[in-house]
N, C-alpha and C. Protein backbone atom coordinates (compact mmCIF):
# COMPACT_ATOMS: atom_id res chain seq x y z
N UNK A 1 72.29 24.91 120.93
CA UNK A 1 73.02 25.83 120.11
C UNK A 1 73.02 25.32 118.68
N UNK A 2 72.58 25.82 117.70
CA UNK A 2 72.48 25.58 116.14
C UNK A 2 73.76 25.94 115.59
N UNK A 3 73.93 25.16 114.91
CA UNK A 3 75.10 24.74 113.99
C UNK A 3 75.83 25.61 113.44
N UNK A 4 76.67 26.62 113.22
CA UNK A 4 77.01 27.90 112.61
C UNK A 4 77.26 27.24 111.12
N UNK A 5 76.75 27.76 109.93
CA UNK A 5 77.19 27.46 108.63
C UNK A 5 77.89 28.85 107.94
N UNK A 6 78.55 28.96 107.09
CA UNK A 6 79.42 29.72 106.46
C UNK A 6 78.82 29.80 104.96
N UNK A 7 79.23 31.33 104.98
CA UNK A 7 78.67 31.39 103.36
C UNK A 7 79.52 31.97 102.42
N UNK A 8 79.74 31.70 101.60
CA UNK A 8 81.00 32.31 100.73
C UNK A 8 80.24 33.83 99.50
N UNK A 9 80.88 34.76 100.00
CA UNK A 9 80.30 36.19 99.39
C UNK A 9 80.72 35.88 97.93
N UNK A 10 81.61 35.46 97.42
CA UNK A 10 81.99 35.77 96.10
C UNK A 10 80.91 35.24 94.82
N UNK A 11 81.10 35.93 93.39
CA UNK A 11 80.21 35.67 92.75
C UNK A 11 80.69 34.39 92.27
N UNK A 12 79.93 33.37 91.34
CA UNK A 12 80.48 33.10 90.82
C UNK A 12 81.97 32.89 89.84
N UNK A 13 81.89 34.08 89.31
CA UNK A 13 83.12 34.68 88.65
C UNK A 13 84.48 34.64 89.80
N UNK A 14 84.01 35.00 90.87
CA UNK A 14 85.04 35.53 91.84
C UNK A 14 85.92 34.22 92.67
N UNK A 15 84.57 33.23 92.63
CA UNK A 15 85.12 31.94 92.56
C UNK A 15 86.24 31.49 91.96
N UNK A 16 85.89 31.39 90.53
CA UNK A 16 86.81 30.98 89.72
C UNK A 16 87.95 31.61 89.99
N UNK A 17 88.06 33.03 89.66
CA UNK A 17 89.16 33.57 89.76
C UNK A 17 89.67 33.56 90.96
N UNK A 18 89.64 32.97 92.03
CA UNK A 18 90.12 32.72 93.44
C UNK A 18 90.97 31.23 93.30
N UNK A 19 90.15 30.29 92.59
CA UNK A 19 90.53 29.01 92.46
C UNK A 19 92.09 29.19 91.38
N UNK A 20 91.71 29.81 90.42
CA UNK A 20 92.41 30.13 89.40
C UNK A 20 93.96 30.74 89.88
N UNK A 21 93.70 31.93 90.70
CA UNK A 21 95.03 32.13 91.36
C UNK A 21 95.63 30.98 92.19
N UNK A 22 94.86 29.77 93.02
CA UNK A 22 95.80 28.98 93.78
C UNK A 22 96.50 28.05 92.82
N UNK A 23 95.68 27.61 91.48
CA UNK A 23 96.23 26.91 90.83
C UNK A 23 97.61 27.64 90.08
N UNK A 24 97.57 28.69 89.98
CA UNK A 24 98.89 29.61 89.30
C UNK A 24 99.79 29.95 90.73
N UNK A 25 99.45 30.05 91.76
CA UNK A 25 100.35 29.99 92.73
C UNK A 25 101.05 28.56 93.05
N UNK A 26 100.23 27.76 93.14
CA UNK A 26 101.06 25.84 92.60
C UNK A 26 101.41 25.73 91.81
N UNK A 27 101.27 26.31 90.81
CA UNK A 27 102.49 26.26 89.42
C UNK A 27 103.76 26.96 89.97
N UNK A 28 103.33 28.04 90.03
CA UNK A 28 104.80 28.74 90.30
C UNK A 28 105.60 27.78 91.53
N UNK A 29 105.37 27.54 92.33
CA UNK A 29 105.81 27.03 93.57
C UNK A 29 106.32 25.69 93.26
N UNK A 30 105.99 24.91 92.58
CA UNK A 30 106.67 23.72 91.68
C UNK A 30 107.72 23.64 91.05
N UNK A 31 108.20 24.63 90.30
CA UNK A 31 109.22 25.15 89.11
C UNK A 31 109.98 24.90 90.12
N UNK A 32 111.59 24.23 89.84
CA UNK A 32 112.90 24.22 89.90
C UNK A 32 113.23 25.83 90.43
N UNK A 33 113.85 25.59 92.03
CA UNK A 33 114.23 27.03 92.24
C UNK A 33 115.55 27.39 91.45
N UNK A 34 115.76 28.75 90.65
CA UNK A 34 116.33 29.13 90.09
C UNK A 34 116.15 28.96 88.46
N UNK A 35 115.00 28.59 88.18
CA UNK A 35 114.44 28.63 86.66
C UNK A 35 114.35 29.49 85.96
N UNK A 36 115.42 29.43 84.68
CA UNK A 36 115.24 30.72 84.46
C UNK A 36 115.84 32.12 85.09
N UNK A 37 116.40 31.95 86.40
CA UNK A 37 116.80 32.68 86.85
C UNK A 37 117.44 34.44 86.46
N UNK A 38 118.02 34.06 85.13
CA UNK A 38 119.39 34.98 84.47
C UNK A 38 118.37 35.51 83.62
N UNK A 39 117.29 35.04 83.00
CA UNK A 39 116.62 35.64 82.42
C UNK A 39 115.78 36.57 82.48
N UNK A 40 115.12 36.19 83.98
CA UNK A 40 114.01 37.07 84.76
C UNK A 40 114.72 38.65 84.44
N UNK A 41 115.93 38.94 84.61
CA UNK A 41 116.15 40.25 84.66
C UNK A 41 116.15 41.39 83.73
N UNK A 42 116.21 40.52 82.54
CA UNK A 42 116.22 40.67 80.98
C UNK A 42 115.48 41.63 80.76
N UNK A 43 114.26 41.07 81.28
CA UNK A 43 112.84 41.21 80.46
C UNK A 43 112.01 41.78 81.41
N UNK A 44 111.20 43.28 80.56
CA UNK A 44 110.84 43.78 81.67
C UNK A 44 109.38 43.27 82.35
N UNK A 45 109.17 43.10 83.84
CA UNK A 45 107.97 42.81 84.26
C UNK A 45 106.61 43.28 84.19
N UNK A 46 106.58 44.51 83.76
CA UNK A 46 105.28 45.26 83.31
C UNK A 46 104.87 45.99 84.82
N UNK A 47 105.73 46.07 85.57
CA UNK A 47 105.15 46.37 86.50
C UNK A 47 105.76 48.54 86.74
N UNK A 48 104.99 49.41 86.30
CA UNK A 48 104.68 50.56 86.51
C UNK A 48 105.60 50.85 88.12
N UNK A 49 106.10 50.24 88.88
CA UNK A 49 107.02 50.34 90.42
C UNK A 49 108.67 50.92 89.52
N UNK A 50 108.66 51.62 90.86
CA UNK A 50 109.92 51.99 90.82
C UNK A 50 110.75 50.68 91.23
N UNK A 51 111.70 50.30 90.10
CA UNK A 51 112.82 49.01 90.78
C UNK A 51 113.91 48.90 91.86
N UNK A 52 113.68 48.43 92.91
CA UNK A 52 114.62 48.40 94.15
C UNK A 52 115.98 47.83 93.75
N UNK A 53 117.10 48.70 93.98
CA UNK A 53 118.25 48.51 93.80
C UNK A 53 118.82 48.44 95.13
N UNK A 54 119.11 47.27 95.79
CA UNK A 54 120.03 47.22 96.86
C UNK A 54 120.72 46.07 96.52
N UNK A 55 121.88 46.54 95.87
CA UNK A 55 122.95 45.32 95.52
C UNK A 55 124.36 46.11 95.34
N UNK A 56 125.38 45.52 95.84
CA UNK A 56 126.52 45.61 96.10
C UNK A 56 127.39 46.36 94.85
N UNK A 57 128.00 47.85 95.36
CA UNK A 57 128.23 48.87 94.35
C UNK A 57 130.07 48.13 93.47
N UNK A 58 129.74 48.28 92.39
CA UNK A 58 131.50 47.64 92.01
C UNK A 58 132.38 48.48 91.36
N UNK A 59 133.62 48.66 91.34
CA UNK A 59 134.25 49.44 90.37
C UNK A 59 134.94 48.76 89.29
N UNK A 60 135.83 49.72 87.88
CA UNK A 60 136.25 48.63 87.22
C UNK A 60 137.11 48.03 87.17
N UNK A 61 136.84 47.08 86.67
CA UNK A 61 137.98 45.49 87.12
C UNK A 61 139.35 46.19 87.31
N UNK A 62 139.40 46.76 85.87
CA UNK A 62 140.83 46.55 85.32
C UNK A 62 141.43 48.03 86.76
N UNK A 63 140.66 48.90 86.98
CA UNK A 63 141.29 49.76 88.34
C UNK A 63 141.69 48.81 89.28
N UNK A 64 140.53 48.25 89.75
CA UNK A 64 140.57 47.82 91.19
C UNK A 64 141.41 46.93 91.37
N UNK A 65 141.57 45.79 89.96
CA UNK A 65 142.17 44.63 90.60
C UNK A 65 141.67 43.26 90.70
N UNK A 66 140.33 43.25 90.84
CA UNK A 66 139.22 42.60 91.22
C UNK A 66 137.86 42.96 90.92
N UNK A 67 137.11 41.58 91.25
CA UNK A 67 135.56 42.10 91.37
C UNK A 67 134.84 42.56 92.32
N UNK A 68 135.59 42.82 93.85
CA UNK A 68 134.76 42.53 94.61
C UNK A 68 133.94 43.83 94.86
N UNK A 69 133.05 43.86 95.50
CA UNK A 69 132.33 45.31 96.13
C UNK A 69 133.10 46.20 96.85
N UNK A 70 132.90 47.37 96.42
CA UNK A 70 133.37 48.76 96.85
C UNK A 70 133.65 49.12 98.40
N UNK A 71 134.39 49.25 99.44
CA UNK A 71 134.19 49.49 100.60
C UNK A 71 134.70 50.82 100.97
N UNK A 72 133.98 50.93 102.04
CA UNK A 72 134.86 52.38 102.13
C UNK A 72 136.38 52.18 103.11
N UNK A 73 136.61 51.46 103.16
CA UNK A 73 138.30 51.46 103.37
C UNK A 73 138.74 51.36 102.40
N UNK A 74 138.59 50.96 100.89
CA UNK A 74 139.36 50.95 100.38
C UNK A 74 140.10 52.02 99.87
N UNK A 75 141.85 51.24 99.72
CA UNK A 75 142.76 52.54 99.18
C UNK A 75 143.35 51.99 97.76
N UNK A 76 142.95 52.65 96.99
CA UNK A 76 142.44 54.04 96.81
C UNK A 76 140.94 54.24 96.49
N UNK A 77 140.56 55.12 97.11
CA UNK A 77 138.86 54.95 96.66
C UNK A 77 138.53 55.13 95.52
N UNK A 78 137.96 54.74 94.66
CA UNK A 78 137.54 54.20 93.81
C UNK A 78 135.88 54.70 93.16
N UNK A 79 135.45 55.14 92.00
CA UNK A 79 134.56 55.85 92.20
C UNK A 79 133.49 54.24 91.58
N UNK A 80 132.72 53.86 91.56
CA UNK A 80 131.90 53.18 91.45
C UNK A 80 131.47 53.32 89.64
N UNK A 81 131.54 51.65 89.32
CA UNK A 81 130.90 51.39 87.72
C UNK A 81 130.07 51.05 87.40
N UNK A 82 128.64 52.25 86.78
CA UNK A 82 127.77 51.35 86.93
C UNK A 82 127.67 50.43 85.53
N UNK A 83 128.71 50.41 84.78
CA UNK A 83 129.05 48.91 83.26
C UNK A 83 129.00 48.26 84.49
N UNK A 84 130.03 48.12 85.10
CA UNK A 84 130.43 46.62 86.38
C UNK A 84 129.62 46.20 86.85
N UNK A 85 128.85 47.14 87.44
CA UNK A 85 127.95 47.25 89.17
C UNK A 85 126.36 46.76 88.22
N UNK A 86 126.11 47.21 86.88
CA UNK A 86 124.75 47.23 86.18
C UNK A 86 124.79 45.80 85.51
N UNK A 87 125.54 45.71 84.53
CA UNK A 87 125.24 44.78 83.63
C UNK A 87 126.06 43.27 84.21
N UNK A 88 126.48 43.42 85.22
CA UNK A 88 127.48 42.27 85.93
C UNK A 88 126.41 40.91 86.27
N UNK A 89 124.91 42.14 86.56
CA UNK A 89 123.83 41.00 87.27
C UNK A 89 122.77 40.96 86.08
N UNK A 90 122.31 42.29 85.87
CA UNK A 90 120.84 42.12 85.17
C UNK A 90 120.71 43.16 83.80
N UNK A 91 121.60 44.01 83.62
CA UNK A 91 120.63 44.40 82.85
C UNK A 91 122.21 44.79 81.55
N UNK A 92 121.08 44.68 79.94
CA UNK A 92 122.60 44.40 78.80
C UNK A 92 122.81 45.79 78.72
N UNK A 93 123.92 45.94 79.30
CA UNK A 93 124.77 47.75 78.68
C UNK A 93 124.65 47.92 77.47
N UNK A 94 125.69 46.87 76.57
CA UNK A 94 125.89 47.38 75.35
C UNK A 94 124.64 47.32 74.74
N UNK A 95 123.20 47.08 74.76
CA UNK A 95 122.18 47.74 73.99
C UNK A 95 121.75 48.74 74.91
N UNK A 96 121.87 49.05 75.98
CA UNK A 96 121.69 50.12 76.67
C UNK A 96 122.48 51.34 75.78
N UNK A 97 123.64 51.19 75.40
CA UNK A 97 124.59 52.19 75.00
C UNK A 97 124.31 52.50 73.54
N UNK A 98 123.36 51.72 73.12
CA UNK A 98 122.84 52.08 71.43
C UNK A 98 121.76 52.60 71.58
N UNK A 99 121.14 52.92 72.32
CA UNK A 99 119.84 54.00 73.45
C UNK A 99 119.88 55.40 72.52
N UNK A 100 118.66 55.77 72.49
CA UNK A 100 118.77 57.56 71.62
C UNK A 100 119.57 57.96 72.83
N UNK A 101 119.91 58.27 74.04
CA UNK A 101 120.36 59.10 75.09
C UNK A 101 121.78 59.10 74.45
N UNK A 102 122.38 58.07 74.42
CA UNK A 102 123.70 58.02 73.88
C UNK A 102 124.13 57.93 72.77
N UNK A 103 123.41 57.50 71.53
CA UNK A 103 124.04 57.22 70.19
C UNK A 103 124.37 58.27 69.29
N UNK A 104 123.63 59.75 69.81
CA UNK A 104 123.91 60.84 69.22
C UNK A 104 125.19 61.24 68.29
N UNK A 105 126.14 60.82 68.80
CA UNK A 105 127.18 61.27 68.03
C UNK A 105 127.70 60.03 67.10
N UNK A 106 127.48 59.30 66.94
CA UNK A 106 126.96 57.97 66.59
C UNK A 106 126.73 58.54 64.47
N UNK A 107 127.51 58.01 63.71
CA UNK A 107 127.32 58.85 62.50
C UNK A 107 126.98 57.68 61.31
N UNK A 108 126.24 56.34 62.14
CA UNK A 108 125.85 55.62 61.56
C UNK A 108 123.87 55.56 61.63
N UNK A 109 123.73 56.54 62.93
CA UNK A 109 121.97 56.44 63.03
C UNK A 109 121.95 57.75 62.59
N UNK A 110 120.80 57.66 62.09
CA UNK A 110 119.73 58.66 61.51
C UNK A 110 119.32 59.74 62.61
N UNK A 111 119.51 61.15 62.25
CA UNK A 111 119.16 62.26 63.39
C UNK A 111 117.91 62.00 64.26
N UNK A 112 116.84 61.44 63.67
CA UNK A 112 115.73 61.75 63.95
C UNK A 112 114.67 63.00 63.63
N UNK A 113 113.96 62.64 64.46
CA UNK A 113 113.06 63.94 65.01
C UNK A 113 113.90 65.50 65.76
N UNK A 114 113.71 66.56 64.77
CA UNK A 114 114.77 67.70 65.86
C UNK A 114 114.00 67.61 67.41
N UNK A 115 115.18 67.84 68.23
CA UNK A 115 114.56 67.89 69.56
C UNK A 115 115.47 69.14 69.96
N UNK A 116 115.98 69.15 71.57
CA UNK A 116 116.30 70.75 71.84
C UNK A 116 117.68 70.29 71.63
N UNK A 117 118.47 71.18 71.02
CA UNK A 117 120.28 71.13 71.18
C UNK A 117 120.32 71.83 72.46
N UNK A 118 121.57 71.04 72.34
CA UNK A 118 122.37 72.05 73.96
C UNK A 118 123.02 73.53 73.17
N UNK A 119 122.87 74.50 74.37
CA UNK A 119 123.25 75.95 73.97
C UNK A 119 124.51 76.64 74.89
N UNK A 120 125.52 76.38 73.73
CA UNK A 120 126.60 76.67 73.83
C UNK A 120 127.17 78.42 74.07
N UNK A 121 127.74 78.95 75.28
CA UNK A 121 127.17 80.24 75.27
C UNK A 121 128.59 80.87 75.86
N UNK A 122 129.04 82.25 75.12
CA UNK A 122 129.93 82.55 75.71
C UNK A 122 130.20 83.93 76.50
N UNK A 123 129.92 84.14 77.59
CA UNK A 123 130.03 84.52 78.26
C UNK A 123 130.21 86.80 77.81
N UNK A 124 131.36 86.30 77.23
CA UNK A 124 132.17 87.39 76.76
C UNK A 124 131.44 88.66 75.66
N UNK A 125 131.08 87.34 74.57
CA UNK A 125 130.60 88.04 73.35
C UNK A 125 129.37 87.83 73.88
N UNK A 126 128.42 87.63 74.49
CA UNK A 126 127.04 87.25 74.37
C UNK A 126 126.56 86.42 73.64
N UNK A 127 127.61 85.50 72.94
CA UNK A 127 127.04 84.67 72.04
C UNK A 127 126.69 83.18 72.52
N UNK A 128 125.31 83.24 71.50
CA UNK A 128 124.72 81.53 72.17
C UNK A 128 124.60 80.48 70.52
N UNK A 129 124.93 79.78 70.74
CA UNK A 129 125.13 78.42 69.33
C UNK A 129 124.43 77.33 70.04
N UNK A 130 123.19 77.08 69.21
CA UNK A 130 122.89 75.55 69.00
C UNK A 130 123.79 74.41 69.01
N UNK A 131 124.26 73.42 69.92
CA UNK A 131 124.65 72.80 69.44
C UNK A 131 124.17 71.50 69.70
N UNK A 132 124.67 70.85 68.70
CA UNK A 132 124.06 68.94 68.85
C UNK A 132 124.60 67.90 68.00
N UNK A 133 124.87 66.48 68.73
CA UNK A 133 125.59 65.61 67.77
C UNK A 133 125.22 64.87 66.46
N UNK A 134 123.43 64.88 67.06
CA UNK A 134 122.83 64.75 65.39
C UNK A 134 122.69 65.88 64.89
N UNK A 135 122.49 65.60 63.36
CA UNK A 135 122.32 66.86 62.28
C UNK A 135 120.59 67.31 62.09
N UNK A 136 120.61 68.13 63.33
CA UNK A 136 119.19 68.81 63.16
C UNK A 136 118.90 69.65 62.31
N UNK A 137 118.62 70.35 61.97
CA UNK A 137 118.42 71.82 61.12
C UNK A 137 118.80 73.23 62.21
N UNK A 138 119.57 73.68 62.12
CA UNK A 138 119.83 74.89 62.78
C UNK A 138 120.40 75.26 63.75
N UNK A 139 121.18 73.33 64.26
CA UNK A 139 122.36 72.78 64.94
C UNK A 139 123.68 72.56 64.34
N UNK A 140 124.56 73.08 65.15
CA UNK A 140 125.74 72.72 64.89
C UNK A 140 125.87 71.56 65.17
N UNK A 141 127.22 70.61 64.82
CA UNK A 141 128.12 69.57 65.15
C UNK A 141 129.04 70.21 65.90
N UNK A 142 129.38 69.26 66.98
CA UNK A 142 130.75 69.98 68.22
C UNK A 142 131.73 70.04 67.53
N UNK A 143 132.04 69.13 66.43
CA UNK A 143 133.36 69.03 66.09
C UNK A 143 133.61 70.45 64.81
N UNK A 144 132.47 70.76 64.68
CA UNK A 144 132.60 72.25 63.33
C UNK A 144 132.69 73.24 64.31
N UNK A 145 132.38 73.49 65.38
CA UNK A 145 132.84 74.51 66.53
C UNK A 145 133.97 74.45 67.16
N UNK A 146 134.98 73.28 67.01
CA UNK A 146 136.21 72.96 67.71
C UNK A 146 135.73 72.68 69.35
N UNK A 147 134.71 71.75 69.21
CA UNK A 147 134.30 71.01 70.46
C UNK A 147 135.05 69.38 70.68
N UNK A 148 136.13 68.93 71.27
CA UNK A 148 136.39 67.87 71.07
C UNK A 148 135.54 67.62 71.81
N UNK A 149 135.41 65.46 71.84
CA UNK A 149 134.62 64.84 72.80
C UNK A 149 134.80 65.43 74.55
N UNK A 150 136.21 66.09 74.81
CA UNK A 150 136.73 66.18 76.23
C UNK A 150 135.95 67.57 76.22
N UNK A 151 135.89 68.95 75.73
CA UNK A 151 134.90 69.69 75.74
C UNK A 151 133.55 69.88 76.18
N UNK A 152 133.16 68.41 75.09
CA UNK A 152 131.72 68.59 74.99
C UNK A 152 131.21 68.23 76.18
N UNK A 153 131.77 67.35 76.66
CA UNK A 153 131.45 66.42 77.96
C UNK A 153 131.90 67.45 79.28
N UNK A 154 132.76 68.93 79.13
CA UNK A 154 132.72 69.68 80.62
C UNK A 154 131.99 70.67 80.38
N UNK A 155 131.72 70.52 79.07
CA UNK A 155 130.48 72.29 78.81
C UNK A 155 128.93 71.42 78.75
N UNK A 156 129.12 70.06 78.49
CA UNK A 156 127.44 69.73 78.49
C UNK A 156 127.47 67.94 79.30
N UNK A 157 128.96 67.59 80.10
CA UNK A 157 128.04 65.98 80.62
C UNK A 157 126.73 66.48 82.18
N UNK A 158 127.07 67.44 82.81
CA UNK A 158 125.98 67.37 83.93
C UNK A 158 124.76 67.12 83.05
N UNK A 159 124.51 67.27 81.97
CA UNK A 159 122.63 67.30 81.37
C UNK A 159 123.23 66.45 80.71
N UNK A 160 123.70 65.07 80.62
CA UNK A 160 123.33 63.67 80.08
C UNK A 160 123.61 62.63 81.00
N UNK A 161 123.04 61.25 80.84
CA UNK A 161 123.17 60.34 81.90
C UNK A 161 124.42 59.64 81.48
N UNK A 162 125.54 59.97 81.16
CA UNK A 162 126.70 59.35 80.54
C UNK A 162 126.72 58.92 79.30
N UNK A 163 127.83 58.20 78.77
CA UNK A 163 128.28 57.78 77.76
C UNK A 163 128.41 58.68 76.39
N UNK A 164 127.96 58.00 75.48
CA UNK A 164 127.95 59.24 74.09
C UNK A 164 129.19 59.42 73.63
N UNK A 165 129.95 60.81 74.08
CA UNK A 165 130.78 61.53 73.87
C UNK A 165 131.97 61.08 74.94
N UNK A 166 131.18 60.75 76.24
CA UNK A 166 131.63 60.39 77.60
C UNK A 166 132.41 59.11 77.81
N UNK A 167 132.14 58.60 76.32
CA UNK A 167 132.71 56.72 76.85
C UNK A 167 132.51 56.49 75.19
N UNK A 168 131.42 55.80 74.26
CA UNK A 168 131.85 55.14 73.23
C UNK A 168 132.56 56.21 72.63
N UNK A 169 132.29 57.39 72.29
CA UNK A 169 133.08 58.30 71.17
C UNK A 169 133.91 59.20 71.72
N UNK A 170 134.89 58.72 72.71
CA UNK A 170 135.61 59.64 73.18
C UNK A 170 136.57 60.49 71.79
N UNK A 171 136.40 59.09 70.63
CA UNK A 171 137.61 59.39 69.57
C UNK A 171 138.53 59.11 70.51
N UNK A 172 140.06 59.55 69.59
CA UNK A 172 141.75 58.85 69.77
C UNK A 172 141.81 59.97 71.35
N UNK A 173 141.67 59.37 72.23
CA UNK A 173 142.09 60.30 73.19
C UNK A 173 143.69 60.81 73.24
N UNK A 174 145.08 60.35 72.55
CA UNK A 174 146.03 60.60 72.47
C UNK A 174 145.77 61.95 71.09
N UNK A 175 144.76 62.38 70.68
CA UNK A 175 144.61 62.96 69.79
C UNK A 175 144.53 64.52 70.51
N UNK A 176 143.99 64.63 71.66
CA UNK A 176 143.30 65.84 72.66
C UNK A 176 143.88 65.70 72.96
N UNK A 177 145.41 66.78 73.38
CA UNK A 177 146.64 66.65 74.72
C UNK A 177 145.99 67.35 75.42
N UNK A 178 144.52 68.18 76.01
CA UNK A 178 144.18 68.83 77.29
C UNK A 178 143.48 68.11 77.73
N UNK A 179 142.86 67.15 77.10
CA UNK A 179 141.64 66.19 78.01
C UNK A 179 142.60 65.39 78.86
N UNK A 180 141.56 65.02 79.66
CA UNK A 180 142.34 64.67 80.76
C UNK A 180 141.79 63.41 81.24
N UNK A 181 141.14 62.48 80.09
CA UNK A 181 140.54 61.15 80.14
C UNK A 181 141.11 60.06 81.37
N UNK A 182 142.64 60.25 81.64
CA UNK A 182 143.47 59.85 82.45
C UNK A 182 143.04 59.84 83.79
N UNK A 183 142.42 60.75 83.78
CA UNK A 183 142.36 61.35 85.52
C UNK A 183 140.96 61.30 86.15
N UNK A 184 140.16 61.57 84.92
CA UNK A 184 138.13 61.09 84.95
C UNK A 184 137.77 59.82 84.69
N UNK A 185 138.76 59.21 83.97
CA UNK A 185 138.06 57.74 83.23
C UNK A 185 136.87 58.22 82.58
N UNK A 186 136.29 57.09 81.64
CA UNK A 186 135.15 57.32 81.26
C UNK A 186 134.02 57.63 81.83
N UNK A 187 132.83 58.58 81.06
CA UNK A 187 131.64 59.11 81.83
C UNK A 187 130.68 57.87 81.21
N UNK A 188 130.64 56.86 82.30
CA UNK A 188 129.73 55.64 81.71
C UNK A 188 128.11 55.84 81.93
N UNK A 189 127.89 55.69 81.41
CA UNK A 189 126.35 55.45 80.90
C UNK A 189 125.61 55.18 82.77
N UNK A 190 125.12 56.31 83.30
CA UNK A 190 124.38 55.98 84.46
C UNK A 190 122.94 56.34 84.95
N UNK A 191 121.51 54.97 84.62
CA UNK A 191 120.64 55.52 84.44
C UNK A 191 119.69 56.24 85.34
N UNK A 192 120.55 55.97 86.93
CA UNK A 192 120.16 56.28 87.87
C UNK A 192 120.08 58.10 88.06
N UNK A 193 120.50 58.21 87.03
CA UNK A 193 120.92 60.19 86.98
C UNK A 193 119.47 60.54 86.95
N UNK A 194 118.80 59.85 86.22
CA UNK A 194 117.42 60.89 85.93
C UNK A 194 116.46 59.42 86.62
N UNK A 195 116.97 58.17 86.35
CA UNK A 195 115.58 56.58 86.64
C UNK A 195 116.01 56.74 88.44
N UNK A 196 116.25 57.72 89.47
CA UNK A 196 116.10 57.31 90.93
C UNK A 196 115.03 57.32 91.53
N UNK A 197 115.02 56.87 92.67
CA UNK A 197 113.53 56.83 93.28
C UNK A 197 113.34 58.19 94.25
N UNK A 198 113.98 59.53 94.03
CA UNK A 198 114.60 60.33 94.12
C UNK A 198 112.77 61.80 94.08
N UNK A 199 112.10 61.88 94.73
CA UNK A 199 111.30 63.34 93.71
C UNK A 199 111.83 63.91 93.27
């Protein structure tokens, strides 16, 4: 019986780059577990995947009491934060919350580019108004329509992912005696509204 010998298909090139990955897989595997750790989350990986979120839902402190995770016994239930539940592990809110999605009403950034206003519409008269928190051309401001922040947020929060109007600019809420900030808490910034893994 003759000797069986083995032949390796790869090209040259393919070599290297075979060798090349074990040596970057022994690097990695060396590093101090937890290197870096707090940072990894920061910064995004480049990777085009939808990000797996299975981590423990929280509400806010100052409701609950505590930090701990949400259960469903608890009394009183409690609707879930994603400030608490988001930025507790990985990712920074407050530059999240200076985001075009939210800074709109914001009367320190620049309008931008016009994009679509929300269309304010009443039923009665047939009438429809542009409206929007930057100064587009041919948009209103909520507040020249007698839109407070508590308004704007039940005639237009389903079409935003929170905050804005919803949480940094509520304005003096003792200023609005019909809003009812008391009873909703803030509409916090949630990017899972439109970023789910959801078709």
């Amino acid at each position: 019986m003759a000797p069986t010998t083995m032949r390796c298909n790869l090209s040259p090139s393919g070599q290297w780059a075979t060798i090349a990955a074990a040596v970057a897989l022994a690097a990695t595997a060396a590093l101090p577990p937890g290197a870096d750790a707090a940072q990894k989350f920061l910064v995004p990986d480049g990777s085009r995947a939808t990000a797996v979120h299975r981590i423990p839902l929280l509400a806010d402190p100052v409701l609950k009491g505590d930090d701990k995770p949400l259960g469903p016994d608890d009394k009183p239930a409690l609707p879930y934060s994603p400030r608490a539940t988001c930025s507790a592990r990985c990712h920074d809110y407050e530059a999240i919350e200076k985001g075009w999605h939210f800074n709109g009403p914001d009367p320190k950034v620049a309008p931008g580019r016009p994009g679509q206003p929300y269309i304010l519409t009443d039923l009665r008269t047939g009438t429809q108004l542009p409206v929007s928190p930057r100064a587009w051309p041919g948009a209103h401001r909520p507040e020249a329509v007698g839109l407070t922040p508590w308004k704007v947020v039940l005639a237009f929060g389903s079409h935003t992912p929170g905050g804005g109007y919803g949480e940094r600019f509520r304005g003096n809420i003792a200023a609005d005696p019909k809003a009812r900030w008391m009873v909703s808490g803030a509409l916090e910034i949630d990017c899972q509204a439109c970023h789910s893994g959801d078709p």
